[in-house]
C-alpha atoms as a PDB file:
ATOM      1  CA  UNK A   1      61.097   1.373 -21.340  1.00  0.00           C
ATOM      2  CA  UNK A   2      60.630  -1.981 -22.630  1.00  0.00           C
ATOM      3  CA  UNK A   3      63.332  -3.080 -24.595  1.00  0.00           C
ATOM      4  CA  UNK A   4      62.657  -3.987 -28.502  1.00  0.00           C
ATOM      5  CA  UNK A   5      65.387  -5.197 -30.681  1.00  0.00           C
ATOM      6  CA  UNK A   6      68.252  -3.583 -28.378  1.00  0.00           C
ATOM      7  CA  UNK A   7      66.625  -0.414 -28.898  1.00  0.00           C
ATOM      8  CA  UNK A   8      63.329   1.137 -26.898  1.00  0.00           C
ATOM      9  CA  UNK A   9      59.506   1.189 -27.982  1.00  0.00           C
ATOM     10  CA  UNK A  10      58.482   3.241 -30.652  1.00  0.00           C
ATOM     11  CA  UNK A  11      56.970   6.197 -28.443  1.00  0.00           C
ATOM     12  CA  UNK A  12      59.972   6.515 -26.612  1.00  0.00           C
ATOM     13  CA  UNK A  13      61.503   6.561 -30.233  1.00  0.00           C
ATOM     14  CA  UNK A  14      59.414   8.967 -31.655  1.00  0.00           C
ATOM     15  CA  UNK A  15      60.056  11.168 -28.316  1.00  0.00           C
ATOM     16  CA  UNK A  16      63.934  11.419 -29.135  1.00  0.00           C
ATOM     17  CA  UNK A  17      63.301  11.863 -32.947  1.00  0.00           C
ATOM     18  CA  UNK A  18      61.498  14.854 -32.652  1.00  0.00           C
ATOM     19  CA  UNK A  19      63.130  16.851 -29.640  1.00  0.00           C
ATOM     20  CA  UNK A  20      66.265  16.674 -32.686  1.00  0.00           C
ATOM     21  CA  UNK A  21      64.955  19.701 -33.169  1.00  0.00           C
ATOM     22  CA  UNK A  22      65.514  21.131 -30.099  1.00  0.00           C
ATOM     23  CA  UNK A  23      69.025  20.380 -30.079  1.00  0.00           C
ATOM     24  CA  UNK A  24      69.822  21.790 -32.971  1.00  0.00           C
ATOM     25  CA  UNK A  25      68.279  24.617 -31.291  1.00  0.00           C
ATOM     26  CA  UNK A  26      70.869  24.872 -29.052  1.00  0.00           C
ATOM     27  CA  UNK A  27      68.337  24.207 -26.023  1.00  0.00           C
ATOM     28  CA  UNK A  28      69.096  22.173 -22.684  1.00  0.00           C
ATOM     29  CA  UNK A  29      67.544  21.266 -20.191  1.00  0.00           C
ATOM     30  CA  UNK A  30      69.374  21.934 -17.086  1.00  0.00           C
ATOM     31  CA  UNK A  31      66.415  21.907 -15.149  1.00  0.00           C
ATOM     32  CA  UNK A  32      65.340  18.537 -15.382  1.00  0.00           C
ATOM     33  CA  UNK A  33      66.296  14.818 -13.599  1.00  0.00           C
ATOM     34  CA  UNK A  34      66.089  11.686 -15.591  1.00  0.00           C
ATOM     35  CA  UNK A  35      65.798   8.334 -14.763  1.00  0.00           C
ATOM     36  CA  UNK A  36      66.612   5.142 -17.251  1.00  0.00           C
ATOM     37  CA  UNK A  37      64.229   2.104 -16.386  1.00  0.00           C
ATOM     38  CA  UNK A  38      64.675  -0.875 -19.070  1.00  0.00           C
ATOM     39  CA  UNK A  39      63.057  -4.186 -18.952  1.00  0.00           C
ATOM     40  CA  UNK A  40      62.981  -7.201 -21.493  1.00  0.00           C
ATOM     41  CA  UNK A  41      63.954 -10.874 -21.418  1.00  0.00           C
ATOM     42  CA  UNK A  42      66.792 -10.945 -23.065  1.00  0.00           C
ATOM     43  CA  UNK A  43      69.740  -9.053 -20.312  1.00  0.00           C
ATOM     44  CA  UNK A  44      72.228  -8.126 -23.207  1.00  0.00           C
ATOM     45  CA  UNK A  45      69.168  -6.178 -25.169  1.00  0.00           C
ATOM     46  CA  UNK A  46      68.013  -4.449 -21.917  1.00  0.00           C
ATOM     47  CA  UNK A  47      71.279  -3.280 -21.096  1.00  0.00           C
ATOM     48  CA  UNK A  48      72.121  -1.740 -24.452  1.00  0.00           C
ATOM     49  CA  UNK A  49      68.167  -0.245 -24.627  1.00  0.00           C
ATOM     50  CA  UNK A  50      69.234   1.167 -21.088  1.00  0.00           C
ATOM     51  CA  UNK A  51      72.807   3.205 -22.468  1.00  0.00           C
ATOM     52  CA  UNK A  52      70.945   3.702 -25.814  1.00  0.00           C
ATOM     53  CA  UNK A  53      68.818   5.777 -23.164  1.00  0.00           C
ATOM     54  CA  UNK A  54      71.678   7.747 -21.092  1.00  0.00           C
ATOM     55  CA  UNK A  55      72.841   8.739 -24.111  1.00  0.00           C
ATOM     56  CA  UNK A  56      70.458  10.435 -25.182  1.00  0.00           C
ATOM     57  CA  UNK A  57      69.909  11.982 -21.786  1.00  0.00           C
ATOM     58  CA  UNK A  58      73.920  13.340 -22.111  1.00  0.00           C
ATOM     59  CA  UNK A  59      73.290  15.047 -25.411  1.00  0.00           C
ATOM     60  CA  UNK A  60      70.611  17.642 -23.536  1.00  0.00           C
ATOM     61  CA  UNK A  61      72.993  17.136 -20.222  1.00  0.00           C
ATOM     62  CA  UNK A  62      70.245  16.035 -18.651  1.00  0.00           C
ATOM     63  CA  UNK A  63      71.537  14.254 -15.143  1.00  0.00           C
ATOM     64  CA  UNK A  64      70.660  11.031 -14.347  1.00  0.00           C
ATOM     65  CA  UNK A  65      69.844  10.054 -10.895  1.00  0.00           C
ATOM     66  CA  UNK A  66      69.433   6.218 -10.978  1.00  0.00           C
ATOM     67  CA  UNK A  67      69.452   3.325 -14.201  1.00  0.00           C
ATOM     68  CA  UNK A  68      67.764  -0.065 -13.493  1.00  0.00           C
ATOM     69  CA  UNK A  69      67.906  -2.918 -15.727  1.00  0.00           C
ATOM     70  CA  UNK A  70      64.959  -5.588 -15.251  1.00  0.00           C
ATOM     71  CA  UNK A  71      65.293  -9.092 -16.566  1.00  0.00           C
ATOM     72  CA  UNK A  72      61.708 -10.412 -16.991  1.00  0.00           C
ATOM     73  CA  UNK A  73      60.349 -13.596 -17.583  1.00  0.00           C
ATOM     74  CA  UNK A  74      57.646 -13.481 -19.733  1.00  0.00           C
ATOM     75  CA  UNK A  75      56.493 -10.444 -22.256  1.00  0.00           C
ATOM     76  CA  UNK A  76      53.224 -11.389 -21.129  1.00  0.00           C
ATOM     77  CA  UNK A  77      52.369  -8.880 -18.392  1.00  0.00           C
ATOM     78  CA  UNK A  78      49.703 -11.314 -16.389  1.00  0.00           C
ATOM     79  CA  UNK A  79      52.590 -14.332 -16.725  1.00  0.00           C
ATOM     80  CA  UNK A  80      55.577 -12.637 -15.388  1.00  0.00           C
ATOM     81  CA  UNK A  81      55.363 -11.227 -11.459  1.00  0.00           C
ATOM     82  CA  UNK A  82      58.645  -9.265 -11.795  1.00  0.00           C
ATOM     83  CA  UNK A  83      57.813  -7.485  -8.222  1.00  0.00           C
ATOM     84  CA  UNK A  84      56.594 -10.698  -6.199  1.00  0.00           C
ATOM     85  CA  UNK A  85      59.528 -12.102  -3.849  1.00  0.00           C
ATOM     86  CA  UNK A  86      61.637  -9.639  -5.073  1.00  0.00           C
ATOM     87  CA  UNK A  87      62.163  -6.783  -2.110  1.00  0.00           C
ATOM     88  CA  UNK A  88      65.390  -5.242  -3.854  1.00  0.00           C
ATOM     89  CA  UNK A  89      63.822  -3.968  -6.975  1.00  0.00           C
ATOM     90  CA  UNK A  90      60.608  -2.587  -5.133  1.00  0.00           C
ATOM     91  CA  UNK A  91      63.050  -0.996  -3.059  1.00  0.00           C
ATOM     92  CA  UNK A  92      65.309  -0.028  -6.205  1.00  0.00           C
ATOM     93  CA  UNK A  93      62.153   0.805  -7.790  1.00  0.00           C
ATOM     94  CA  UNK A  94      61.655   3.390  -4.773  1.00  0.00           C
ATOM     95  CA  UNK A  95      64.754   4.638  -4.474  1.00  0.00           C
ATOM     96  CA  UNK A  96      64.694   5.727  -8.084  1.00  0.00           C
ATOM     97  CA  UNK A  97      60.968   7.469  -8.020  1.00  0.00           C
ATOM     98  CA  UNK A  98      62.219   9.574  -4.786  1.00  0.00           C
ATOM     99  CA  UNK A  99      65.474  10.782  -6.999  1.00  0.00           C
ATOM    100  CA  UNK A 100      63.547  11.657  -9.619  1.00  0.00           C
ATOM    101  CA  UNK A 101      60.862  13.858  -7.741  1.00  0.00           C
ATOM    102  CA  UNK A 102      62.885  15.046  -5.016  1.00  0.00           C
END
């Protein structure tokens, strides 16, 4: 999720708002893998956005199989080549899709 003020995008927002419900419900979700992918400019703000995240993956005890933090350059996708000369996140990058659908 791109990180906003410490905190994730509003869709992701609105995502954990309303599965309140569920919780109070009682439900889980046992069944299901998470993974916790932040990226911003600012390290401190990614890094909170990313535990701001597990967190609310513990409440439903959903397991997480991998967290990356992504320090980017620019918020300007077409300025900022994140992936280019950088093998270790494409290779963290597919590490963490192969958790999450094996």
């Amino acid at each position: 999720a791109p990180t906003y003020f410490y905190m994730p995008p509003g869709l992701m927002k609105d995502f954990i708002d309303k599965t309140s419900i569920l919780f109070n419900r009682g439900n889980k979700w046992p069944d299901k893998k998470a993974a916790v992918l932040a990226i911003g400019t600012y390290m401190p703000s990614v890094e909170k956005n990313a535990k701001n995240l597990e967190d609310f993956f513990s409440v439903f005890k959903i397991p997480i199989v991998k967290t990356l933090c992504v320090k980017t350059i620019s918020e300007i996708p077409e300025k900022d080549h994140v992936l280019k000369d950088n093998p270790k996140l494409e290779a963290d990058l597919k590490e963490l899709v192969k958790k999450i659908i094996h």
